[in-house]
Protein backbone atom coordinates (compact mmCIF):
# COMPACT_ATOMS: atom_id res chain seq x y z
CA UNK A 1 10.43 34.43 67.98
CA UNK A 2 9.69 35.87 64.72
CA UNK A 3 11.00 39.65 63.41
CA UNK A 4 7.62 41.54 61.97
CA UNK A 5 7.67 44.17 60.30
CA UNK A 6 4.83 46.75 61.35
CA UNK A 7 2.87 49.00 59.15
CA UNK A 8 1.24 52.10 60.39
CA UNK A 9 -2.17 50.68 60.51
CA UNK A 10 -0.98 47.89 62.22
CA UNK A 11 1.04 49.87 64.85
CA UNK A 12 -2.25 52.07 65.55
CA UNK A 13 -4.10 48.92 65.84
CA UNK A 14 -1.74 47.59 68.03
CA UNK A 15 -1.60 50.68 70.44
CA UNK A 16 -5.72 50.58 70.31
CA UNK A 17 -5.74 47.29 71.74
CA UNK A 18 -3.08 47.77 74.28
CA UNK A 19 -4.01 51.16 74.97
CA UNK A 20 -4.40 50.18 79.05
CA UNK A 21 -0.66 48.93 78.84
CA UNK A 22 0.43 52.33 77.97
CA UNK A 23 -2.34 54.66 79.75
CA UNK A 24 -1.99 53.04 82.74
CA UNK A 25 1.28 53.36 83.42
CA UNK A 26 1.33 56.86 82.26
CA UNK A 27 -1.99 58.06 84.05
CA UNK A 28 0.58 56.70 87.24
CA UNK A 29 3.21 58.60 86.36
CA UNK A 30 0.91 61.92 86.28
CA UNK A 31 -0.37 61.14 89.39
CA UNK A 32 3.06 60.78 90.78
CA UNK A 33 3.83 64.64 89.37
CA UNK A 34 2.89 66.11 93.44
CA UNK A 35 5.40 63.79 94.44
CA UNK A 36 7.86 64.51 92.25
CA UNK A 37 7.05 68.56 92.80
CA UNK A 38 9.13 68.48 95.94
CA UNK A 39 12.26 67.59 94.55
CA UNK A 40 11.58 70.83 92.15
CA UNK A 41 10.42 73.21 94.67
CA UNK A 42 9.13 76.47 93.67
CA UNK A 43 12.10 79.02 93.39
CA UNK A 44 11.86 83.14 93.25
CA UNK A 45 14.44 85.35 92.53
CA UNK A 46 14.92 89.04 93.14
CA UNK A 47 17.39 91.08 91.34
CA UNK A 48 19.32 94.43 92.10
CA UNK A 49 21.05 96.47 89.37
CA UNK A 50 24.25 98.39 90.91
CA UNK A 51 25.44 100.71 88.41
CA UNK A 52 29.31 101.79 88.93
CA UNK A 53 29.55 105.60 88.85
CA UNK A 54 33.21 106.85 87.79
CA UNK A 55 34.99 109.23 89.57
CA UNK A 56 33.59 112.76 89.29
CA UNK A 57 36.74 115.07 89.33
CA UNK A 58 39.13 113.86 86.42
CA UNK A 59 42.11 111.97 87.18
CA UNK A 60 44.54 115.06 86.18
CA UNK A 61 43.33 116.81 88.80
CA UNK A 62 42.74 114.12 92.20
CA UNK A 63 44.48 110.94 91.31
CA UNK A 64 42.81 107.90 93.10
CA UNK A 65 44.65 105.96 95.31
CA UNK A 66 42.18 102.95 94.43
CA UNK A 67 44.11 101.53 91.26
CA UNK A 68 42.47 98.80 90.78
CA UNK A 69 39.55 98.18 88.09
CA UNK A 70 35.96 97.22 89.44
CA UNK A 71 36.78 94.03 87.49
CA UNK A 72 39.46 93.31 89.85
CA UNK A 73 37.66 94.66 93.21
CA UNK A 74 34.68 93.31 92.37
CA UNK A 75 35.49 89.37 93.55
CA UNK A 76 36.99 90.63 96.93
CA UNK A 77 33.82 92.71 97.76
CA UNK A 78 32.00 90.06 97.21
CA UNK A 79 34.45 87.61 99.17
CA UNK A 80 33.65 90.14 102.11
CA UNK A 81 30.16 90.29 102.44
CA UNK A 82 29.70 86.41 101.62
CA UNK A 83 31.77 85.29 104.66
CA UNK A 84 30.29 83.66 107.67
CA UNK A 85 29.77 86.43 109.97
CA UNK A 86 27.99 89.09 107.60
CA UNK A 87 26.01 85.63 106.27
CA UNK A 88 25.15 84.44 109.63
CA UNK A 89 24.40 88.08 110.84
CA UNK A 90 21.74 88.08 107.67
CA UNK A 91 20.12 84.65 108.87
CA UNK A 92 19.59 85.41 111.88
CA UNK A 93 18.02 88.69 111.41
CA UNK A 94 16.29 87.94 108.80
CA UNK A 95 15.01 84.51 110.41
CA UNK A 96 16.27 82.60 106.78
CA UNK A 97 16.54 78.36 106.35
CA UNK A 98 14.56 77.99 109.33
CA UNK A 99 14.25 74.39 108.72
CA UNK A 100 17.64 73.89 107.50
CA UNK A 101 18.91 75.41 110.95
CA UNK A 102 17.09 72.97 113.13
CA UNK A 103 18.88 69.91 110.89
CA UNK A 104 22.28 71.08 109.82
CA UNK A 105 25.14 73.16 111.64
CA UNK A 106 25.46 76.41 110.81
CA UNK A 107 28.52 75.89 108.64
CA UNK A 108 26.23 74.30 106.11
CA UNK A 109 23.16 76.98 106.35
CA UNK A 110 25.62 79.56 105.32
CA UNK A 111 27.17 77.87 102.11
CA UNK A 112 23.71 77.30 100.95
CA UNK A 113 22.76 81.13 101.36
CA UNK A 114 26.30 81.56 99.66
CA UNK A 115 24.85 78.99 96.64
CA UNK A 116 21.71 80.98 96.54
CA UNK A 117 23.32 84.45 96.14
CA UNK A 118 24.51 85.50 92.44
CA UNK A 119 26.98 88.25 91.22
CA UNK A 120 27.02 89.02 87.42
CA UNK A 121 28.53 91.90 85.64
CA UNK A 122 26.18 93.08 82.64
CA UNK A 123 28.69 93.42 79.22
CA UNK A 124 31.99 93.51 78.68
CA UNK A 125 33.28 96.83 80.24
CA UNK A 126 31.81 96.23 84.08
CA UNK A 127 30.41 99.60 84.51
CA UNK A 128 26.95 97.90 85.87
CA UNK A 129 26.37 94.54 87.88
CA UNK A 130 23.53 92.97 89.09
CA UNK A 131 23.17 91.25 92.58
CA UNK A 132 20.59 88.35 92.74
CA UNK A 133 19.10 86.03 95.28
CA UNK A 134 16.97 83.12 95.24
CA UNK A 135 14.45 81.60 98.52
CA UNK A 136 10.99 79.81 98.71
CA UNK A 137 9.24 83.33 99.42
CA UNK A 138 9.31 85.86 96.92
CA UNK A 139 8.97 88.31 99.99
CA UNK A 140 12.04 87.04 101.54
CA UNK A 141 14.01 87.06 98.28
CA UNK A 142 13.52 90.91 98.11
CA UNK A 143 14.67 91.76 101.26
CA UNK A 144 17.28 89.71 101.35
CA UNK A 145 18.76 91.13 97.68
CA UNK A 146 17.95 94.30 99.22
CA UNK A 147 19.89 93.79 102.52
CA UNK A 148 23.01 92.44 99.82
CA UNK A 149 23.05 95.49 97.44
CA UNK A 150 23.41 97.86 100.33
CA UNK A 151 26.25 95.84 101.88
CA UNK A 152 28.01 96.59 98.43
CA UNK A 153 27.69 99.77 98.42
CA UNK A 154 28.60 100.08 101.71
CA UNK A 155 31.67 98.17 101.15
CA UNK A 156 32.75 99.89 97.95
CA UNK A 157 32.85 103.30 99.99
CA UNK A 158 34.40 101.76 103.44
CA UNK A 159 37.24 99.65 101.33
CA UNK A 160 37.81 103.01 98.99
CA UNK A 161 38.35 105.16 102.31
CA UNK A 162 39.97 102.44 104.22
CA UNK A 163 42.86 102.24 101.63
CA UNK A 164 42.89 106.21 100.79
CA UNK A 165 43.48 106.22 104.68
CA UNK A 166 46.23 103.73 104.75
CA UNK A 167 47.89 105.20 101.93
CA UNK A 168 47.92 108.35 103.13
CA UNK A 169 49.10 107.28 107.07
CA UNK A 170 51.98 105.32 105.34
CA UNK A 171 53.03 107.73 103.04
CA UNK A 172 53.19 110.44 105.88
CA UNK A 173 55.01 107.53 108.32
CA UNK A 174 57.81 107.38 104.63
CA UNK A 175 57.73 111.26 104.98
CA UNK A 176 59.26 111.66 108.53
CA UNK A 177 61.72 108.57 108.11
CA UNK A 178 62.53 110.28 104.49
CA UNK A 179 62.92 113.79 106.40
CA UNK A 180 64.73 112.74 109.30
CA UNK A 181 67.05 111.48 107.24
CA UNK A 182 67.34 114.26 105.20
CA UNK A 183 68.34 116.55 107.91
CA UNK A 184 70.88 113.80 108.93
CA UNK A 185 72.22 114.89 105.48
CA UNK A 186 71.99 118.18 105.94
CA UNK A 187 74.14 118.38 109.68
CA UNK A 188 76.45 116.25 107.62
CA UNK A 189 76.84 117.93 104.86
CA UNK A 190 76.94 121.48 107.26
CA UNK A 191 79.85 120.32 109.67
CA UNK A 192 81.27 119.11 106.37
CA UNK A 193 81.55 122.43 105.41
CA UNK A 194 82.30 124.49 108.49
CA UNK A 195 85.22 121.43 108.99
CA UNK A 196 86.97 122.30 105.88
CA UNK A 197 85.84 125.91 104.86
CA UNK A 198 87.90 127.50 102.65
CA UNK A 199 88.84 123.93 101.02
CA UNK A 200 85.35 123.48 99.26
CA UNK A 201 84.98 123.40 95.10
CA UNK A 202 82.90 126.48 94.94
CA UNK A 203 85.67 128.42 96.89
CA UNK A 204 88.18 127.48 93.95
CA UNK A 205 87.63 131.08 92.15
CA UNK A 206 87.67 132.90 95.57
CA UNK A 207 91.19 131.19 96.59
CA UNK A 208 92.63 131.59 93.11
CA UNK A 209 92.01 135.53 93.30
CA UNK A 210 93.08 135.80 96.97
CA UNK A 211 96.54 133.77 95.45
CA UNK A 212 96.80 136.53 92.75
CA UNK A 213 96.14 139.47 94.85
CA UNK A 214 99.11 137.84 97.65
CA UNK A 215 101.35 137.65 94.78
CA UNK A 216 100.70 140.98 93.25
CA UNK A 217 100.81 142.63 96.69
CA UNK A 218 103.74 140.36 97.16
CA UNK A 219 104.86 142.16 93.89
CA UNK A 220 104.36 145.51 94.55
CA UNK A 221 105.91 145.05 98.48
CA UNK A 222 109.27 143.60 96.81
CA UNK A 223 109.30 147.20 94.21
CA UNK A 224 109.00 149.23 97.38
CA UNK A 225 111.70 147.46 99.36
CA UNK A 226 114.23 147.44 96.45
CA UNK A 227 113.28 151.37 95.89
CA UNK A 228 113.22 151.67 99.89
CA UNK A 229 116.83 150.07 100.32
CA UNK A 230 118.38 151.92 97.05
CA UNK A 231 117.47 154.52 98.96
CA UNK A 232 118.73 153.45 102.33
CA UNK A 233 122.43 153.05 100.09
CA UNK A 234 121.81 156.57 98.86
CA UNK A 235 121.06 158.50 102.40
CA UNK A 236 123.91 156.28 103.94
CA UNK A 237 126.42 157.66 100.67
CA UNK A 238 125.64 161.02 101.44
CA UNK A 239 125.69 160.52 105.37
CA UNK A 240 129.63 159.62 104.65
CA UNK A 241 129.99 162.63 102.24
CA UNK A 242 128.88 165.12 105.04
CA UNK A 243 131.01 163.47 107.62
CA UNK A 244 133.74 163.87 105.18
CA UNK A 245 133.54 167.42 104.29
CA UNK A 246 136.33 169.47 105.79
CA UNK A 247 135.20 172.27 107.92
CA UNK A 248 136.75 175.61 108.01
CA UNK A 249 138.14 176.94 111.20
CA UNK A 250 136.66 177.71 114.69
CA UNK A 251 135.96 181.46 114.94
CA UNK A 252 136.44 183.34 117.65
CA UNK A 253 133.94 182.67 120.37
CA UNK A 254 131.03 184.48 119.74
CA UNK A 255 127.70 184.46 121.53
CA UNK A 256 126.87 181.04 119.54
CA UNK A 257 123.05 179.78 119.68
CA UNK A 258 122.15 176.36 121.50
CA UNK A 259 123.05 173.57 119.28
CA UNK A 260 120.39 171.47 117.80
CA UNK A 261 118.83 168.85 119.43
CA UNK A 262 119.91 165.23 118.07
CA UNK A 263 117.02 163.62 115.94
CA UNK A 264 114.33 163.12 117.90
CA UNK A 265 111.20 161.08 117.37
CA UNK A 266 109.29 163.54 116.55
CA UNK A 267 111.10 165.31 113.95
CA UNK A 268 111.73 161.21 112.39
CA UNK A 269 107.38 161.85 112.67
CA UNK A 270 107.61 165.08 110.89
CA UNK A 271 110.18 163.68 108.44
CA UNK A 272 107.91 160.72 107.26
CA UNK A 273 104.87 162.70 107.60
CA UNK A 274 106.25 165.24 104.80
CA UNK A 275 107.35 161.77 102.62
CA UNK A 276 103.81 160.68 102.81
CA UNK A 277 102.41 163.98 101.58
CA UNK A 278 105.38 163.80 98.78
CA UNK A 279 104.75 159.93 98.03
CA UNK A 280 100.71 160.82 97.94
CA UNK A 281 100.75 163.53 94.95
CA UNK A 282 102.83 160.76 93.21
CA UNK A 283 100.82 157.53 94.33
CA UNK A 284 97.34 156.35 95.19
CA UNK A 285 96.89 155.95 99.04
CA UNK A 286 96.50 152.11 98.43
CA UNK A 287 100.27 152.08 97.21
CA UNK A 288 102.68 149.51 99.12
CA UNK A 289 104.89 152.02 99.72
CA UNK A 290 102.35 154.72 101.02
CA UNK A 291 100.60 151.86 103.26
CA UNK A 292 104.28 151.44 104.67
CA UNK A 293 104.40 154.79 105.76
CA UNK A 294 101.03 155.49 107.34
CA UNK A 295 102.04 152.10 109.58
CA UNK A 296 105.54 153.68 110.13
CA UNK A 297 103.91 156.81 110.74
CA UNK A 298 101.24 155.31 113.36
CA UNK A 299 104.34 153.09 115.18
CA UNK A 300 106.19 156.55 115.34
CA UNK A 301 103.07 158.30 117.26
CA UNK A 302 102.80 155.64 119.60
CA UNK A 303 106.65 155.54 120.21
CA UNK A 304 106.23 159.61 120.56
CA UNK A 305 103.20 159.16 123.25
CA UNK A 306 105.13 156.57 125.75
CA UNK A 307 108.45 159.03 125.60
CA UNK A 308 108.61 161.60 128.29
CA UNK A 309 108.25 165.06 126.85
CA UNK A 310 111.32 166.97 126.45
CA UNK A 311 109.93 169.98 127.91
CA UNK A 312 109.69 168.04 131.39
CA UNK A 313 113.79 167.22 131.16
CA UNK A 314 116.41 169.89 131.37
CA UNK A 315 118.26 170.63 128.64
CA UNK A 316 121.86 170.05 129.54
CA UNK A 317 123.99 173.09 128.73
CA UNK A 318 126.00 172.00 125.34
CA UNK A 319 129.72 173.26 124.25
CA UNK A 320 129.50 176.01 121.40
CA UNK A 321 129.88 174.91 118.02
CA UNK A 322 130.11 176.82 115.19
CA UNK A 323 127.86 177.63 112.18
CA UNK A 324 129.12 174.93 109.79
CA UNK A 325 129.08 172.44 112.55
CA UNK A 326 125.45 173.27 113.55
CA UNK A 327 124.91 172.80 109.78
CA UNK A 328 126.74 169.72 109.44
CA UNK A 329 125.33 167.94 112.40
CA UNK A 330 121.72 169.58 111.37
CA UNK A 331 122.11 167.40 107.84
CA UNK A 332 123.60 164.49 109.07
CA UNK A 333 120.72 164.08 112.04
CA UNK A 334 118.07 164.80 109.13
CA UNK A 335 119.45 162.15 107.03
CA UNK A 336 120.00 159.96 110.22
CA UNK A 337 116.33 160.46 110.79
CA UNK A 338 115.68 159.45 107.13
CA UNK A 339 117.66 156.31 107.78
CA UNK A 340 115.78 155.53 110.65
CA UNK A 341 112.32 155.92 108.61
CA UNK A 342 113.40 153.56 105.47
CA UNK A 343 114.89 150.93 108.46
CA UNK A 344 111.25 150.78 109.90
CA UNK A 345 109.95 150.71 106.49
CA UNK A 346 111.79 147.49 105.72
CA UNK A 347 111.08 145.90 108.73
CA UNK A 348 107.45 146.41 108.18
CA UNK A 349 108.09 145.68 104.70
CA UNK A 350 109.90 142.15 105.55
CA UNK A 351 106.63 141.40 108.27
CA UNK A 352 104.04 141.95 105.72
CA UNK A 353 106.32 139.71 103.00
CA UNK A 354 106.39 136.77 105.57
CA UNK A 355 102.57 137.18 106.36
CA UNK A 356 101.95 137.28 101.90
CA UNK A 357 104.15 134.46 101.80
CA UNK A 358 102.14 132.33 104.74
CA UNK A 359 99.10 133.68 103.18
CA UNK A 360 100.05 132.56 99.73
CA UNK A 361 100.84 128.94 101.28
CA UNK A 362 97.72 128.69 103.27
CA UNK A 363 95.96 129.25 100.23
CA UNK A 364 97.72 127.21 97.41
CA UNK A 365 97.63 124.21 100.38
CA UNK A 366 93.86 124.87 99.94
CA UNK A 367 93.92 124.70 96.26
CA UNK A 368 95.60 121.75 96.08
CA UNK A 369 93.46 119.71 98.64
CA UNK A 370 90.58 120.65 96.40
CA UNK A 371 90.32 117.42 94.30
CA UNK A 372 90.24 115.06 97.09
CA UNK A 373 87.74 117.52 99.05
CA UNK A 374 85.75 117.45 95.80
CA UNK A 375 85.33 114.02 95.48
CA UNK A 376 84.43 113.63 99.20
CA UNK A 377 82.18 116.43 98.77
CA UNK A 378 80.22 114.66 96.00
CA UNK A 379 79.71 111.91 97.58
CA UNK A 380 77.71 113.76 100.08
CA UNK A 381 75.79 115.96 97.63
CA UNK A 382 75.29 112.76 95.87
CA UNK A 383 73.44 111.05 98.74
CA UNK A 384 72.10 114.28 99.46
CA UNK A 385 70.38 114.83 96.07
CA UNK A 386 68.71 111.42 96.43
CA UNK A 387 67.14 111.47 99.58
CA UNK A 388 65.70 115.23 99.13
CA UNK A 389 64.36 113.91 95.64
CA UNK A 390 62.71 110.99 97.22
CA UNK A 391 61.68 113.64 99.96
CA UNK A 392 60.23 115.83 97.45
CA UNK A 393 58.71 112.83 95.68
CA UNK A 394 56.80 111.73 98.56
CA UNK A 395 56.09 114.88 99.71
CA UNK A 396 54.09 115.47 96.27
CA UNK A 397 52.72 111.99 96.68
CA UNK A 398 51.78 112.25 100.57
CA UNK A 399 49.39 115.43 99.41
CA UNK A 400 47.65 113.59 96.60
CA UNK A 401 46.62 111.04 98.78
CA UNK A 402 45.34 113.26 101.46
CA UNK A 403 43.24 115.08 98.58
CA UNK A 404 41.99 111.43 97.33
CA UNK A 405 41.32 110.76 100.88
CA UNK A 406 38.52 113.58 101.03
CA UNK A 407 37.65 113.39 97.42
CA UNK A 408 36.58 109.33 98.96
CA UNK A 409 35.20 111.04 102.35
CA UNK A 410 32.96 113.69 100.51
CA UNK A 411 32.06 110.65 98.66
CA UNK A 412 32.76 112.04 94.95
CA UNK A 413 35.53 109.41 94.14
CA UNK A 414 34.23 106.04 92.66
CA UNK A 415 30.37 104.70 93.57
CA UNK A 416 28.30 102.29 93.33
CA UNK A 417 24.52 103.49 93.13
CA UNK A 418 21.30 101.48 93.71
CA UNK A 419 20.28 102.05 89.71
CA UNK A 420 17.23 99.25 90.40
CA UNK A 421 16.04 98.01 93.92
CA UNK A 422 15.36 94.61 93.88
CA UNK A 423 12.21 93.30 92.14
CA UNK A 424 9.40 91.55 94.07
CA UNK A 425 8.85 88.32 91.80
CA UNK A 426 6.05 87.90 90.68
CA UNK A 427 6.13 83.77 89.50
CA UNK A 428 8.80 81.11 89.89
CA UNK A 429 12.02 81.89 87.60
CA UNK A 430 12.58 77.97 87.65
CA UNK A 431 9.07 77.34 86.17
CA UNK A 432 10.05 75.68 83.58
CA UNK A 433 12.40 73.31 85.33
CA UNK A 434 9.57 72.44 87.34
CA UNK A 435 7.25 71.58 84.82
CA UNK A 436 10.07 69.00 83.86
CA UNK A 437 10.53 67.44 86.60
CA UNK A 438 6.45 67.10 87.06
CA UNK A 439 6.20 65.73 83.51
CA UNK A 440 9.42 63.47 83.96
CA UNK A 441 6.97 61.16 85.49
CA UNK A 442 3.99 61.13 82.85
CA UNK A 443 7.27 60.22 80.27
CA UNK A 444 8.67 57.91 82.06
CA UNK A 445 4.97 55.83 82.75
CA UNK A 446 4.38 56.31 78.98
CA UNK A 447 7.97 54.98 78.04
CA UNK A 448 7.17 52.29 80.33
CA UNK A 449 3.99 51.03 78.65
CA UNK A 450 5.32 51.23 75.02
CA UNK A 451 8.30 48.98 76.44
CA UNK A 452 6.24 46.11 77.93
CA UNK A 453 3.70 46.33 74.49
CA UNK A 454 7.44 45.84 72.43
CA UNK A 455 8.04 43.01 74.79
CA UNK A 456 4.72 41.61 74.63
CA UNK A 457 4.87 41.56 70.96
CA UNK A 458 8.06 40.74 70.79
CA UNK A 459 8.00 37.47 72.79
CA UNK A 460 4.67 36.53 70.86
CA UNK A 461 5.72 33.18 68.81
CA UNK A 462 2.03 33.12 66.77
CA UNK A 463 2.16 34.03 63.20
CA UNK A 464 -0.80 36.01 61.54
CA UNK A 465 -0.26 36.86 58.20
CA UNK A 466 1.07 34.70 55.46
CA UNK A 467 4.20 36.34 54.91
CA UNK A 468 5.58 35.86 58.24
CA UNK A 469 4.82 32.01 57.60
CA UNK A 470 6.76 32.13 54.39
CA UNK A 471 9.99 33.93 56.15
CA UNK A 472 10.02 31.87 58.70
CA UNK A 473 9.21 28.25 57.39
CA UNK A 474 9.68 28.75 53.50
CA UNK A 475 6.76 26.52 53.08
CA UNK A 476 3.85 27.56 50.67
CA UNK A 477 0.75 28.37 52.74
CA UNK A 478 -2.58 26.38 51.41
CA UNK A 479 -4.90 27.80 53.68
CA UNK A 480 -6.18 30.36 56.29
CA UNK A 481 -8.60 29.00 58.71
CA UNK A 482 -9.83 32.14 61.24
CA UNK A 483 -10.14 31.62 64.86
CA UNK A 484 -13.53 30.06 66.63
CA UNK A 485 -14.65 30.89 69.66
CA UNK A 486 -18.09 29.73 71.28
CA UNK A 487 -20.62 32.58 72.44
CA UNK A 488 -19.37 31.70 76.07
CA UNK A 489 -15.76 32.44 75.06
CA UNK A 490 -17.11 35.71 73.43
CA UNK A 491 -18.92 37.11 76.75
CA UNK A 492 -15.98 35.91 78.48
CA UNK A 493 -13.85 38.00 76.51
CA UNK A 494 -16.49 41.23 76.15
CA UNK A 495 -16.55 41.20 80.01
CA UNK A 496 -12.63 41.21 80.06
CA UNK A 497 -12.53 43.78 77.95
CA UNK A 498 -15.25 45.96 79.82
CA UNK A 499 -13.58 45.32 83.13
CA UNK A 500 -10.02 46.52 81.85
CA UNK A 501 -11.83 49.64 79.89
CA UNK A 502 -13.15 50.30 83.69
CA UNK A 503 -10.61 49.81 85.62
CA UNK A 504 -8.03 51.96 82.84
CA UNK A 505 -10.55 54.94 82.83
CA UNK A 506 -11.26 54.90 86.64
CA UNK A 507 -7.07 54.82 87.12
CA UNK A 508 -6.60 58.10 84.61
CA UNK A 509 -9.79 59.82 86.23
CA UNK A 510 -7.87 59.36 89.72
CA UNK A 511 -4.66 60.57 88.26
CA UNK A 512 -6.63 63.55 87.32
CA UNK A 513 -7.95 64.28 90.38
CA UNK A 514 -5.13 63.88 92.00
CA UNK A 515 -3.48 66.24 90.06
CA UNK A 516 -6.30 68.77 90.16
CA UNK A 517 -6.26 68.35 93.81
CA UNK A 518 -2.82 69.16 94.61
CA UNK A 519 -2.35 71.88 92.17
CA UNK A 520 -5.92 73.63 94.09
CA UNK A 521 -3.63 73.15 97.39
CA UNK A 522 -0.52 74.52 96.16
């Protein structure tokens, strides 16, 4: 084999007279382009534009229980309405992949409606998408786009007020456990205080005053016993001084008066009644001392109502006694009856000390159990305090999802509106594919013929020009003697040639009307 080198004239000379090595095969592969159509079948797709309409009261106002972006929500809507039921739902009503259905399971019609529908957000921020589907019928394409684009709008609003809904039942379901056991709380925290009243912090200021008004009353009681038993000493001194004064002698019997009447309990009631008016234009009436009296004064008139009067009993006829005597015994039963007053005055005195002193106890006993009542006390406020903030909290929270549950209801939360129904197409949008695949054949048959004239020539041992001879051999070439033929071998080979310039012609003029042919049927 010998390696030529080819000018241009020689590789157009070439191609002129092999030309039916390369038409042929390529007027073949044309004619195959119908065949090679179906595997490129014509495609049309219809598009919808769904244009995402924000929320038309501002967030400060109705916050949406929808927190996610449309970025986010925008896979699982589609995840929804591309699943088998809502697919198979479509085919059927809309009589799709008839063929398809009477070859394959249904499984397998529904992933290739799932292949021929397309999602695509339009920029960056997704505040527009566009929903797209591709069939064999432009018709069908449209309503089929059309039939998608109102299943996401549909969906949008159903999924928006499906979760405002469940927000709002589960925040009310937190509310009753949260307020159920906040009243728990609240019994607690109310036989808490009932239990141990008295004993509480807040009661610290109120015990502390009742302490210092014990003790000063305490106080003041202790002054008016001392002043009430110096004087008891005093009344009782001058009782012995009377007794001890010497009277003078008996006269002679005279027509003497009826001797007084021993102290009686009324005169001790007249007796302390004039003390009180004397203690009164010295003290105020909430003195110790004048409170002593008014109770010795009110014990007196009850003692003076269960006695029998003395003008029911007969007076028993009494030995005369002189004027001194009368005197005498008149000042010793008045300072008897005195006695008798400041005695009931100390006793009442001594009563109300003890009752000061339990008082004083009770209370300082309360004082002191303080800290420990404190710190059990806070631990209740303490759980307290949390649960009715977390009541409180959802409370606030249950309300703004009831408002975002109408705001999505009344339909004036997030949208998605139809901003362009979906397009009728007009030609194929895979056109150019197509015309690819059609011409992949024409390529391929014109590859084809330029490979077997490179072979042809390539396996051709003859030389025919003197350089080739030279390369090959090295030998000097002497002469060039042309090739003879006889007229016979000349008609032979004009015929030849006629016959494959017939047969090459009558094979493209087929191709072509095959071509012509199928493209007037299609």
């Amino acid at each position: 084999m010998v390696a030529r080198t080819y000018t241009l004239d020689e590789i157009l000379s070439l191609i002129a007279r092999r030309r039916w090595l390369i038409l042929v095969p390529f007027a073949l592969g044309v004619a195959a382009a119908p065949l090679l159509a179906r595997y490129a079948p014509e495609r049309y797709r219809s598009d919808a534009l769904i244009l995402v309409i924000p929320q038309r009261v501002p967030d400060s106002y109705v916050k949406p229980t929808v927190s996610q972006s449309v970025e986010e929500r925008l896979p699982s809507i589609t995840d929804q309405i591309l699943s088998r039921s809502r697919l198979e739902r479509i085919i059927q009503e809309l009589d799709l992949y008839k063929a398809e259905r009477s070859r394959e399971v249904m499984e397998n019609v529904v992933q290739m409606m799932r292949d021929d529908v397309i999602t695509s957000a339009v920029g960056k921020a997704v505040n527009s998408f566009r929903v797209s589907y591709v069939s064999h019928n432009a018709e069908t394409a449209r309503k089929v786009t059309e039939r998608l684009a109102s299943l996401y709008i549909e969906q949008n609003l159903r999924d928006r007020e499906n979760q405002a809904d469940s927000t709002s039942q589960f925040l009310a379901t937190q509310l009753e456990e949260a307020k159920r056991r906040l009243i728990e709380q609240e019994k607690k925290l109310e036989e808490y205080r009932k239990g141990h009243a008295g004993q509480l912090p807040t009661q610290l200021q109120g015990n502390l005053q009742a302490i210092q008004n014990a003790n000063l009353q305490l106080q003041s009681l202790n002054e008016s016993t001392n002043r009430a038993q110096e004087r008891r000493l005093l009344i009782e001194r001058q009782i012995a001084d009377t007794q001890a004064v010497p009277l003078p002698p008996a006269p002679l019997p005279l027509a003497t008066p009826e001797a007084p009447a021993p102290a009686s309990t009324a005169q001790q009631l007249d007796l302390a009644r004039a003390r009180l008016a004397s203690f009164l234009q010295r003290y105020t009436p909430d003195h110790p001392e004048v409170v002593s009296l008014e109770r010795t004064i009110a014990d007196l008139v009850v003692r003076l109502e269960s006695e029998t009067p003395t003008s029911v009993t007969q007076a028993v006829p009494e030995k005369p006694i002189t004027a001194a005597e009368a005197a005498q015994r008149k000042r010793i039963l008045d300072l008897q009856a005195e006695l008798a007053v400041i005695d009931h005055q100390l006793t009442a005195n001594r009563a109300e000390e003890a009752n000061l002193k339990q008082t004083i106890v009770a209370y300082q006993a309360r004082v002191d159990i303080l800290p420990t009542r404190e710190s059990e006390l806070v631990e209740l406020t303490r759980d307290y305090s949390t649960l009715q903030t977390a009541y409180v909290n959802l409370l606030t929270k249950r309300e703004d999802s009831v408002i975002a549950a109408n705001l999505e209801r009344r339909q004036i939360g997030e949208q998605f509106k139809l901003l362009d129904v979906a397009s009728l197409p007009e030609r194929p949008y895979n056109r150019v594919q197509r015309l690819g695949v059609m011409a992949s054949g024409a390529a391929a048959g014109f590859v084809l013929g330029l490979l077997v004239v490179w072979g042809l020539e390539y396996r051709d041992p003859s030389f025919r020009r003197e350089e080739e001879v030279l390369k090959v051999l090295s030998l000097p070439v002497l002469a060039l003697i042309p090739v003879m033929s006889s007229d016979c071998e000349h008609r032979a080979a004009r015929r030849r040639r006629w016959a494959l310039d017939i047969a090459g012609t009558t094979v493209l003029l087929a191709a072509g009307a095959v071509l012509v042919f199928w493209r007037l049927r299609s």
